[in-house]
PDB file of N, CA and C in Angstrom:
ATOM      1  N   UNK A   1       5.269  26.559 -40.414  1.00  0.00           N
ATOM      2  CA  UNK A   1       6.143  25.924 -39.443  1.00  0.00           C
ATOM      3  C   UNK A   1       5.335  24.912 -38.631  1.00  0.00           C
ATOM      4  N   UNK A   2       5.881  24.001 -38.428  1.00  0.00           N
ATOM      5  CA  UNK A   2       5.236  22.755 -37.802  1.00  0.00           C
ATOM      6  C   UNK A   2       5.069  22.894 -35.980  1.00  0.00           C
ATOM      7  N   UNK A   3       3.920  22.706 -35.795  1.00  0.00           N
ATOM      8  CA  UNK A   3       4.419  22.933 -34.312  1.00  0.00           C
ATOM      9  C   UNK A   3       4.600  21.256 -33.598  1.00  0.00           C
ATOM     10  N   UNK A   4       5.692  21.527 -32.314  1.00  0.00           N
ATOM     11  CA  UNK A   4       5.985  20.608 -31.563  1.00  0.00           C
ATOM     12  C   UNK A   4       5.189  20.077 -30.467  1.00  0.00           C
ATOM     13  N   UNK A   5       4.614  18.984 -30.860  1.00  0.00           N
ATOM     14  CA  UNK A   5       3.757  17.980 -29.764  1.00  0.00           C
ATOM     15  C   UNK A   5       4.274  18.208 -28.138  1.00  0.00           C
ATOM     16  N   UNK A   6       3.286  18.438 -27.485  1.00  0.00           N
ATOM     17  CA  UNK A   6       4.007  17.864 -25.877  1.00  0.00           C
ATOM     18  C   UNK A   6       4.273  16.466 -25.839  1.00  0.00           C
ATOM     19  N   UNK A   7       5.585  16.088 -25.422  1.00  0.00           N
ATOM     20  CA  UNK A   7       5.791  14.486 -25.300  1.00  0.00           C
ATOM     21  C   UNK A   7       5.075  14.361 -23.987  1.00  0.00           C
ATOM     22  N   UNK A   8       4.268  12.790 -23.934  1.00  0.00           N
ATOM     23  CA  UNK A   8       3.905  12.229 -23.253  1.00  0.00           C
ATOM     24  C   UNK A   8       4.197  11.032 -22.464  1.00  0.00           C
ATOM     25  N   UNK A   9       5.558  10.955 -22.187  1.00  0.00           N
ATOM     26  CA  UNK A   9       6.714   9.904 -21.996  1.00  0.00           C
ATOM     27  C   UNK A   9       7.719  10.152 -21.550  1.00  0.00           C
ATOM     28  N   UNK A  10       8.438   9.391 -21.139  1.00  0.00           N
ATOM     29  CA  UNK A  10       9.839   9.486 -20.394  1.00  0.00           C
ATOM     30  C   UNK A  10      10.683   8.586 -21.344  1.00  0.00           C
ATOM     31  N   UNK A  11      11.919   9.138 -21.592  1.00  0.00           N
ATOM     32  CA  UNK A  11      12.839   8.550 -22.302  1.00  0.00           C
ATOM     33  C   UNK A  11      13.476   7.607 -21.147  1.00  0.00           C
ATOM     34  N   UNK A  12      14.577   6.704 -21.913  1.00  0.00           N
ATOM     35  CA  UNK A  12      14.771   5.740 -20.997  1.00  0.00           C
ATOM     36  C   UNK A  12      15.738   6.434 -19.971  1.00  0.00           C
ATOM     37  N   UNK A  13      16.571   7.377 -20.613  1.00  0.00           N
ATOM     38  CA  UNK A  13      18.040   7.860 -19.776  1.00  0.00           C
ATOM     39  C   UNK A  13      17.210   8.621 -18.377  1.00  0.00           C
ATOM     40  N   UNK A  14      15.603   9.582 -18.515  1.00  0.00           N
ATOM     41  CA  UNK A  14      14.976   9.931 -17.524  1.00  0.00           C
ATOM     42  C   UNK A  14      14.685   9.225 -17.124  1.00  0.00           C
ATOM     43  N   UNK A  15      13.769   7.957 -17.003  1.00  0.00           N
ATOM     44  CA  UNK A  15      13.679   6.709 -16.279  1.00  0.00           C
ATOM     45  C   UNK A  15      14.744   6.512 -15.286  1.00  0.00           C
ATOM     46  N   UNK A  16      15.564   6.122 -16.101  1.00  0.00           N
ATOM     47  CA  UNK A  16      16.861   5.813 -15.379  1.00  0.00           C
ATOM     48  C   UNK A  16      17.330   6.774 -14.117  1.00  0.00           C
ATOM     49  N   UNK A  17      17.187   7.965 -14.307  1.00  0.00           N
ATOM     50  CA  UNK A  17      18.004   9.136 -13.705  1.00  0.00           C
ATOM     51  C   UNK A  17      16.790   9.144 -12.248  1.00  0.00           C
ATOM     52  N   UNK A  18      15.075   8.825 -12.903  1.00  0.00           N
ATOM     53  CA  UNK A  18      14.220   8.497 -11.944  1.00  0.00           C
ATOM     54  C   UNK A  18      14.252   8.041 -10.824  1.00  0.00           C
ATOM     55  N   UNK A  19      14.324   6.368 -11.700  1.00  0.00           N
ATOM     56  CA  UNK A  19      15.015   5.361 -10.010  1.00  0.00           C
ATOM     57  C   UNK A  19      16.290   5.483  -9.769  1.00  0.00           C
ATOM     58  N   UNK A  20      17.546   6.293  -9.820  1.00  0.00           N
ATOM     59  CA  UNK A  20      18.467   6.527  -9.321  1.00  0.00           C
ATOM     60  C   UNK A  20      18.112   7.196  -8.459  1.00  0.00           C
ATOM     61  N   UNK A  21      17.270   8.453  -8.391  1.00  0.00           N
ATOM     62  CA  UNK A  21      17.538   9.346  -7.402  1.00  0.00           C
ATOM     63  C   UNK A  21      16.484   9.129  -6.903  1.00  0.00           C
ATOM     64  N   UNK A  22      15.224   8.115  -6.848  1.00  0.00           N
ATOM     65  CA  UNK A  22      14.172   8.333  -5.948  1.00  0.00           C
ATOM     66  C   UNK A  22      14.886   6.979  -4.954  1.00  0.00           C
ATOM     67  N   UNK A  23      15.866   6.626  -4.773  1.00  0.00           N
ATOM     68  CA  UNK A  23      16.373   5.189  -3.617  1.00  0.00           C
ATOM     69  C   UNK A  23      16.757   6.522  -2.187  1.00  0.00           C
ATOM     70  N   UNK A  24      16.776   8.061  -2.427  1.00  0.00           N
ATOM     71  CA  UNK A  24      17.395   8.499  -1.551  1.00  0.00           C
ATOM     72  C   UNK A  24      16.097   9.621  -0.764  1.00  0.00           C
ATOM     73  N   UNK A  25      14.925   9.551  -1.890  1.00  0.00           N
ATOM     74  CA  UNK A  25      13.809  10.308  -1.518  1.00  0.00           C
ATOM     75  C   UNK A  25      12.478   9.270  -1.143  1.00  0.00           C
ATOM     76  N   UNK A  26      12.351   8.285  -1.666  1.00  0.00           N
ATOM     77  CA  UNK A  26      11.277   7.367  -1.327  1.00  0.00           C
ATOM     78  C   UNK A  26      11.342   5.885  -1.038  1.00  0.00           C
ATOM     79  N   UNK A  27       9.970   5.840   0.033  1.00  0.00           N
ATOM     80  CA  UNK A  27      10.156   4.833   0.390  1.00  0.00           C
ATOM     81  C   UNK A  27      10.460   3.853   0.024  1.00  0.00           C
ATOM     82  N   UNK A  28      10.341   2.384   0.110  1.00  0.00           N
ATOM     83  CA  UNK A  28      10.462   0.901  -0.570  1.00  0.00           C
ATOM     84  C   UNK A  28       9.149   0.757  -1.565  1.00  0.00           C
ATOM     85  N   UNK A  29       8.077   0.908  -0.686  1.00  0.00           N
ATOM     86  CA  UNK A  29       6.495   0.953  -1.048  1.00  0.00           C
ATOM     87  C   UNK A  29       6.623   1.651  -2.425  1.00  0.00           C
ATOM     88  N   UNK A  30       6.800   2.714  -2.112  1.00  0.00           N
ATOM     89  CA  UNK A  30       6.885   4.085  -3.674  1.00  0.00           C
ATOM     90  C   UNK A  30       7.354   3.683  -4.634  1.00  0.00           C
ATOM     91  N   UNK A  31       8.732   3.456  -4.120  1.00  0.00           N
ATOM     92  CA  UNK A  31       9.693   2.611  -5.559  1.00  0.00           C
ATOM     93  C   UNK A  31       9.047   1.887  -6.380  1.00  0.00           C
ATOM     94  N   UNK A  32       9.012   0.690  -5.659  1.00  0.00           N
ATOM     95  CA  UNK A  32       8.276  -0.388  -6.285  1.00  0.00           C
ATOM     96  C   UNK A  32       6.771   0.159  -7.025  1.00  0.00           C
ATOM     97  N   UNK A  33       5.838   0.530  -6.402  1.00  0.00           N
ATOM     98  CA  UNK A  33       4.892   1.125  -7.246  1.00  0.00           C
ATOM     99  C   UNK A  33       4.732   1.943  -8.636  1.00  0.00           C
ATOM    100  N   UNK A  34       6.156   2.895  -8.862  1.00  0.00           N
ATOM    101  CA  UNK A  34       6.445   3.636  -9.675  1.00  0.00           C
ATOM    102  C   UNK A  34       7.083   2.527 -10.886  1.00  0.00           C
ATOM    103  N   UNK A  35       7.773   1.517 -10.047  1.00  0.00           N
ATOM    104  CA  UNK A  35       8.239   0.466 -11.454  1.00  0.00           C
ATOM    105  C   UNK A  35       7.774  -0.258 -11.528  1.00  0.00           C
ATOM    106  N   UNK A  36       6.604  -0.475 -10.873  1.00  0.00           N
ATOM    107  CA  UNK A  36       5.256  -1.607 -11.553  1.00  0.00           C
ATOM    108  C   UNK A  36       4.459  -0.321 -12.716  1.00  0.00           C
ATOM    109  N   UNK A  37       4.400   0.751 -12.283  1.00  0.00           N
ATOM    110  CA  UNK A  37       3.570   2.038 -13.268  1.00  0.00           C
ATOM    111  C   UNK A  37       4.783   2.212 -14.440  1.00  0.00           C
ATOM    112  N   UNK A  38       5.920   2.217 -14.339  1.00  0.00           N
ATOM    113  CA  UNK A  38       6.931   2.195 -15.297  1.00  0.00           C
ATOM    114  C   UNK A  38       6.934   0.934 -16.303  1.00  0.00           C
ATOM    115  N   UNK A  39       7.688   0.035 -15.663  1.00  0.00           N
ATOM    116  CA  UNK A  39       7.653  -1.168 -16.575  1.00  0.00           C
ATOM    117  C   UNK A  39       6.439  -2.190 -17.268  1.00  0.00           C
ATOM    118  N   UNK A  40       5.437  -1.803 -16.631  1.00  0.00           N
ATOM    119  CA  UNK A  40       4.313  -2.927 -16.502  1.00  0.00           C
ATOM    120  C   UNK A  40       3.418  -1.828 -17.263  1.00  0.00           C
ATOM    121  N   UNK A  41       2.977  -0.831 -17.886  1.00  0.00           N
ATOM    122  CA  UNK A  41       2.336   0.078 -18.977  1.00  0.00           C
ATOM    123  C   UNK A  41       0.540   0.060 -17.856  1.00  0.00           C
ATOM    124  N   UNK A  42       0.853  -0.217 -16.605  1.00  0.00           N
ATOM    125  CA  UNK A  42      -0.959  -0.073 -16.027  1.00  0.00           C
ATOM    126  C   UNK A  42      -0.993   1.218 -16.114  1.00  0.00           C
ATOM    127  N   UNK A  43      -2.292   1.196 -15.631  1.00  0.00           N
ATOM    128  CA  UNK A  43      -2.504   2.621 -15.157  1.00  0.00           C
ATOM    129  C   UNK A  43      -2.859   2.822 -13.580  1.00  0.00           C
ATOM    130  N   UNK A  44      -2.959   4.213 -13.090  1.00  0.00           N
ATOM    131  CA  UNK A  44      -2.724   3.799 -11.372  1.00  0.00           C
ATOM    132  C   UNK A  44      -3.979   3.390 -10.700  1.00  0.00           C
ATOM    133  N   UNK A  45      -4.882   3.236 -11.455  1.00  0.00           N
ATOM    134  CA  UNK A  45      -5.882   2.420 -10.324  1.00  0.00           C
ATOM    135  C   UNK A  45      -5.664   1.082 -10.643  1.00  0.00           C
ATOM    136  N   UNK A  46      -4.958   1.133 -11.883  1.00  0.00           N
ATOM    137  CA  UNK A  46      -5.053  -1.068 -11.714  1.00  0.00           C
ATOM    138  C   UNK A  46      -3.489  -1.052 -10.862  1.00  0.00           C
ATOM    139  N   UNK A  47      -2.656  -0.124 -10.917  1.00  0.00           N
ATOM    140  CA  UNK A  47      -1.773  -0.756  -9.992  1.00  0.00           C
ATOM    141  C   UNK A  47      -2.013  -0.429  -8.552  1.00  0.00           C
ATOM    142  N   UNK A  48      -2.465   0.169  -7.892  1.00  0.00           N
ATOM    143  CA  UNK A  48      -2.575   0.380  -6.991  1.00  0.00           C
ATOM    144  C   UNK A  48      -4.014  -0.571  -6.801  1.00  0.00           C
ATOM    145  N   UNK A  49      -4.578  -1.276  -7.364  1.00  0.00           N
ATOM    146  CA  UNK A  49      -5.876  -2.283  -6.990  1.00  0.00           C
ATOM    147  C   UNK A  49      -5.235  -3.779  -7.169  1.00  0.00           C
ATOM    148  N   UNK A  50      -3.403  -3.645  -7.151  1.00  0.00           N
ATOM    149  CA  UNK A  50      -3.479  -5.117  -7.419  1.00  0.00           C
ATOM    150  C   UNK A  50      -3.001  -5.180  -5.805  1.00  0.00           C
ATOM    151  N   UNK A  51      -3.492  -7.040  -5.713  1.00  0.00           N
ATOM    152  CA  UNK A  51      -3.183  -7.426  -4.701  1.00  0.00           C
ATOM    153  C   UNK A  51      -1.916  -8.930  -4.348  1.00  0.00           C
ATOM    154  N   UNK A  52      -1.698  -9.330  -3.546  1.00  0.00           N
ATOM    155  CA  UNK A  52      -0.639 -10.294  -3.761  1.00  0.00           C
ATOM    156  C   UNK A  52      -0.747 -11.496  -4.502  1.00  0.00           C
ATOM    157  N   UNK A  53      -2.053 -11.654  -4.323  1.00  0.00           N
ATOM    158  CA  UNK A  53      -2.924 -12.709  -4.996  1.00  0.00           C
ATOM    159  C   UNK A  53      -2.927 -12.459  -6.696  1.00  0.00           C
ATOM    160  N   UNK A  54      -2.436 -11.513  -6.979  1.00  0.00           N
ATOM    161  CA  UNK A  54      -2.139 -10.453  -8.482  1.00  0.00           C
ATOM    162  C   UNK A  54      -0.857 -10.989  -8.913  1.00  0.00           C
ATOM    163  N   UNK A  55       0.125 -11.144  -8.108  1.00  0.00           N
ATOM    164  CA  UNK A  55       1.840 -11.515  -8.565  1.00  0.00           C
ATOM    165  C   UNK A  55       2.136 -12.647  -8.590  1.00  0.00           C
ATOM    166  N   UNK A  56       2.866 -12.993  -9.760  1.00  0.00           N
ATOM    167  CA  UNK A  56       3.041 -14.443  -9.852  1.00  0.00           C
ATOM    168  C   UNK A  56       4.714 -14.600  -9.804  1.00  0.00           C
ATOM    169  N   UNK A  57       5.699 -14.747  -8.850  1.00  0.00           N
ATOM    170  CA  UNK A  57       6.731 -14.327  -8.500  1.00  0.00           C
ATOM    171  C   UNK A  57       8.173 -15.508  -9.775  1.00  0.00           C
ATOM    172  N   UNK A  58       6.862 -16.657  -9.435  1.00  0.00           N
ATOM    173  CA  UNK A  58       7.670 -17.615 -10.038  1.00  0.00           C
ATOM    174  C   UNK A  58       7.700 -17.526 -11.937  1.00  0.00           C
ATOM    175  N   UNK A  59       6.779 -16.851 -12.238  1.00  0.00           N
ATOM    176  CA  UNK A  59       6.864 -16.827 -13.821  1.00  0.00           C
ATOM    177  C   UNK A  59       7.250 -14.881 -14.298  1.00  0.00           C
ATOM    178  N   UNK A  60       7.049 -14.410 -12.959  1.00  0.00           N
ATOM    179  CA  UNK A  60       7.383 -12.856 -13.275  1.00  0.00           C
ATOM    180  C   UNK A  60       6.245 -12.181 -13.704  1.00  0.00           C
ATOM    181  N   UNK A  61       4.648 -12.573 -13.638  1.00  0.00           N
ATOM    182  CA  UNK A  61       4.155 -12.328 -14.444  1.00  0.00           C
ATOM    183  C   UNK A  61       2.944 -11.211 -12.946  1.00  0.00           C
ATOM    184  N   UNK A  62       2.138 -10.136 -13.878  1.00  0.00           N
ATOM    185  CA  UNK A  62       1.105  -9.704 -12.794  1.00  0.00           C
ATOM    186  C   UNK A  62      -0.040  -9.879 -13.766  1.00  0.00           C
ATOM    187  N   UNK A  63      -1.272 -10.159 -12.772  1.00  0.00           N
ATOM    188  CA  UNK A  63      -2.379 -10.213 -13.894  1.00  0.00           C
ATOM    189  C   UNK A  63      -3.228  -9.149 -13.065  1.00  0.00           C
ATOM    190  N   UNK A  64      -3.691  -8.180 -14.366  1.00  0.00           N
ATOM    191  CA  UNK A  64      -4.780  -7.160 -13.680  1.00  0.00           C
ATOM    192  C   UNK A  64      -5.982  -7.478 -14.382  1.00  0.00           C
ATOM    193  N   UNK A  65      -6.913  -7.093 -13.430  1.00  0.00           N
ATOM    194  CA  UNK A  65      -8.672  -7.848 -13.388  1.00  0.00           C
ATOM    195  C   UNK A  65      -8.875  -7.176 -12.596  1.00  0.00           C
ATOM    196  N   UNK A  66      -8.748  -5.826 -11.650  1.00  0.00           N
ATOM    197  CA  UNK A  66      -9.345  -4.590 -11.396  1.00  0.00           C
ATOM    198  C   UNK A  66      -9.053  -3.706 -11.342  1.00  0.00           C
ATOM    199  N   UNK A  67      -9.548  -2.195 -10.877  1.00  0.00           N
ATOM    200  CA  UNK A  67      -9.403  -1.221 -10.759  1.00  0.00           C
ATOM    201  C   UNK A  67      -9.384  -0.313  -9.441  1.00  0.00           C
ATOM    202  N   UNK A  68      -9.126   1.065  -9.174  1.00  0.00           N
ATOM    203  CA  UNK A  68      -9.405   1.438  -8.070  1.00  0.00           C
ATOM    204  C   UNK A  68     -10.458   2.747  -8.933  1.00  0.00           C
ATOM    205  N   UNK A  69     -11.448   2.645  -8.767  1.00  0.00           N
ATOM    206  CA  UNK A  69     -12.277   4.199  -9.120  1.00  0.00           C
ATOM    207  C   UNK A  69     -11.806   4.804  -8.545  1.00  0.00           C
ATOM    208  N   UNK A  70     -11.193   6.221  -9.361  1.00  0.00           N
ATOM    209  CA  UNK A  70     -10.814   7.405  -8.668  1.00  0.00           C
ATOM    210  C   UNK A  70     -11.771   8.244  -8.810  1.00  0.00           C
ATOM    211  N   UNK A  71     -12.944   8.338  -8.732  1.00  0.00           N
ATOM    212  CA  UNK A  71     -14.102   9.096  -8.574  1.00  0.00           C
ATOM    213  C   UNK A  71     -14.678   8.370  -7.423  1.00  0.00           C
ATOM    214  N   UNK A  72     -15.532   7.105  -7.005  1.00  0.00           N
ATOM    215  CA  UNK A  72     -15.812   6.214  -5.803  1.00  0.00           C
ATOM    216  C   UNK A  72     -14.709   5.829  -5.199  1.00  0.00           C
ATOM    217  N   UNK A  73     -13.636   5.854  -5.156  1.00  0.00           N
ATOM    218  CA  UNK A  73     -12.676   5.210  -4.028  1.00  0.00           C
ATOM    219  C   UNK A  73     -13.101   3.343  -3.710  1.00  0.00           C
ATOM    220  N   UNK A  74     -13.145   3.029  -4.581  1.00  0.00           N
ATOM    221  CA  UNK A  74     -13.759   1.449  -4.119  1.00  0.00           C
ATOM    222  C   UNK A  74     -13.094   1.001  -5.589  1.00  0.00           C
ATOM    223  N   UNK A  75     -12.117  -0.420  -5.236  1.00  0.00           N
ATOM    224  CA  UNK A  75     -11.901  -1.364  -6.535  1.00  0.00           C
ATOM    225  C   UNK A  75     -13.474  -2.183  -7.344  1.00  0.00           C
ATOM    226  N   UNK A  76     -13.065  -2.374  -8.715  1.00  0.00           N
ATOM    227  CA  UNK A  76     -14.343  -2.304  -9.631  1.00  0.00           C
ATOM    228  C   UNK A  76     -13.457  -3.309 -10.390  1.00  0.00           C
ATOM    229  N   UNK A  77     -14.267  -3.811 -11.066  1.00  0.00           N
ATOM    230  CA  UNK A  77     -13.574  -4.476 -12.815  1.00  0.00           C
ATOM    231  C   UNK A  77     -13.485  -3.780 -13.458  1.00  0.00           C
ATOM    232  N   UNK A  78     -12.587  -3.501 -14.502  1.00  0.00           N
ATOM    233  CA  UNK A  78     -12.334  -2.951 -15.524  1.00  0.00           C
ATOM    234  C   UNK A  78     -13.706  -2.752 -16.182  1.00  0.00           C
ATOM    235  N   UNK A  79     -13.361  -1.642 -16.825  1.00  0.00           N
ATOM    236  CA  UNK A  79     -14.656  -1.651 -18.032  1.00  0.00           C
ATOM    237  C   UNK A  79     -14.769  -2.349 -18.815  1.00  0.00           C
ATOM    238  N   UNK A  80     -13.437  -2.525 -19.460  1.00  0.00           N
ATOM    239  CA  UNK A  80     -14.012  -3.606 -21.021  1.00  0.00           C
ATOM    240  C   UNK A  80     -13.238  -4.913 -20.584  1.00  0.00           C
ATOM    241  N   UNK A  81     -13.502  -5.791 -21.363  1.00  0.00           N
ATOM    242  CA  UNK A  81     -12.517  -7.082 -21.185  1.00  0.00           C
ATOM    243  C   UNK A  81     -11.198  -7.047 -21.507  1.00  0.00           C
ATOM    244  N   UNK A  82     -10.784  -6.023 -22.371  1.00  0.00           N
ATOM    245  CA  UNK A  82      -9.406  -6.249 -22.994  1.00  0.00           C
ATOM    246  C   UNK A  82      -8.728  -5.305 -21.758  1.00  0.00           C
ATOM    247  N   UNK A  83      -8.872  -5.028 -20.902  1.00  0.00           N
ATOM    248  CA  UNK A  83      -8.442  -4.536 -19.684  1.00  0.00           C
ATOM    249  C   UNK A  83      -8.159  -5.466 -18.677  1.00  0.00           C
ATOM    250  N   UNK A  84      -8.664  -6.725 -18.974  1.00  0.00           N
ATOM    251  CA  UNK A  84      -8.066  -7.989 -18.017  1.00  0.00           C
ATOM    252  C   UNK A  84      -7.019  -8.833 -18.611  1.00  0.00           C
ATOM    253  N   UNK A  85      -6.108  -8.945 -18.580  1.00  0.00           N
ATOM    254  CA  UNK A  85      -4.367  -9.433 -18.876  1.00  0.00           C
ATOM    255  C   UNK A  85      -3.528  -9.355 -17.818  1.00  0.00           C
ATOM    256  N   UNK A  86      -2.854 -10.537 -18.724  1.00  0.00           N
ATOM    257  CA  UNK A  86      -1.456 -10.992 -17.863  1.00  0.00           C
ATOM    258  C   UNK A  86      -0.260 -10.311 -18.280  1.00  0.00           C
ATOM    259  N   UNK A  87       0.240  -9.691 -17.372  1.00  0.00           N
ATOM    260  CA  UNK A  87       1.966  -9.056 -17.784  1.00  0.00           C
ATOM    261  C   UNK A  87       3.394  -9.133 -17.234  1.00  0.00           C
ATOM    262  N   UNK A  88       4.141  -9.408 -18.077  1.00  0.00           N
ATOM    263  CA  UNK A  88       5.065 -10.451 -17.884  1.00  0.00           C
ATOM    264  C   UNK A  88       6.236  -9.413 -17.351  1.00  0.00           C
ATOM    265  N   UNK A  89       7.134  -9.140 -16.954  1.00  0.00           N
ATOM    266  CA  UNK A  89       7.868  -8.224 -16.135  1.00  0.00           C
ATOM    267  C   UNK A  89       9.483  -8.899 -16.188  1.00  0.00           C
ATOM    268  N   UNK A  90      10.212  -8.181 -15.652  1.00  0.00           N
ATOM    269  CA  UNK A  90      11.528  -8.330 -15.484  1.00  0.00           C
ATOM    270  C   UNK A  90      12.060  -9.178 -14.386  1.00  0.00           C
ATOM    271  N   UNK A  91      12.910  -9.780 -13.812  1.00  0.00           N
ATOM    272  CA  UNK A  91      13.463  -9.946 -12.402  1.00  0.00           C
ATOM    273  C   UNK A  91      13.246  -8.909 -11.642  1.00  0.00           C
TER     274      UNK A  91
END
């Protein structure tokens, strides 16, 4: 008998059911953070290390080029290069 993987993902209908019900539990700040970590595939030290200077409002786009060490508490560059990109986002 085959055994069943833990999924590591959220289907879209949980997504969905996500930001429905977090508009009545969290802040503005939160929201938004969770659908830059949702839609945008970072991970949470590059989203939480981007800065405004990061968003490009007029093309939709964010570019990440650092990190936050969660072992030092201090933003860093990425480790490798293919960790610095531009990502293109929704309205």
């Amino acid at each position: 008998m085959q055994s069943q993987k833990e999924r590591n993902y959220w289907t879209k209908k949980e997504v969905n059911d996500f930001l429905r019900r977090s508009v009545s539990v969290l802040s503005t700040d939160f929201r938004t953070l969770f659908r830059v970590l949702l839609f945008s595939g970072t991970r949470k030290g590059e989203a939480v290390a981007l800065t405004w200077n990061d968003v490009d409002f007029r093309n939709n786009t964010i570019r990440v080029n650092k990190t936050l060490s969660m072992d030092y508490g201090e933003v860093q560059r990425p480790k490798t290069s293919s960790a610095h990109r531009l990502i293109s986002l929704d309205d």
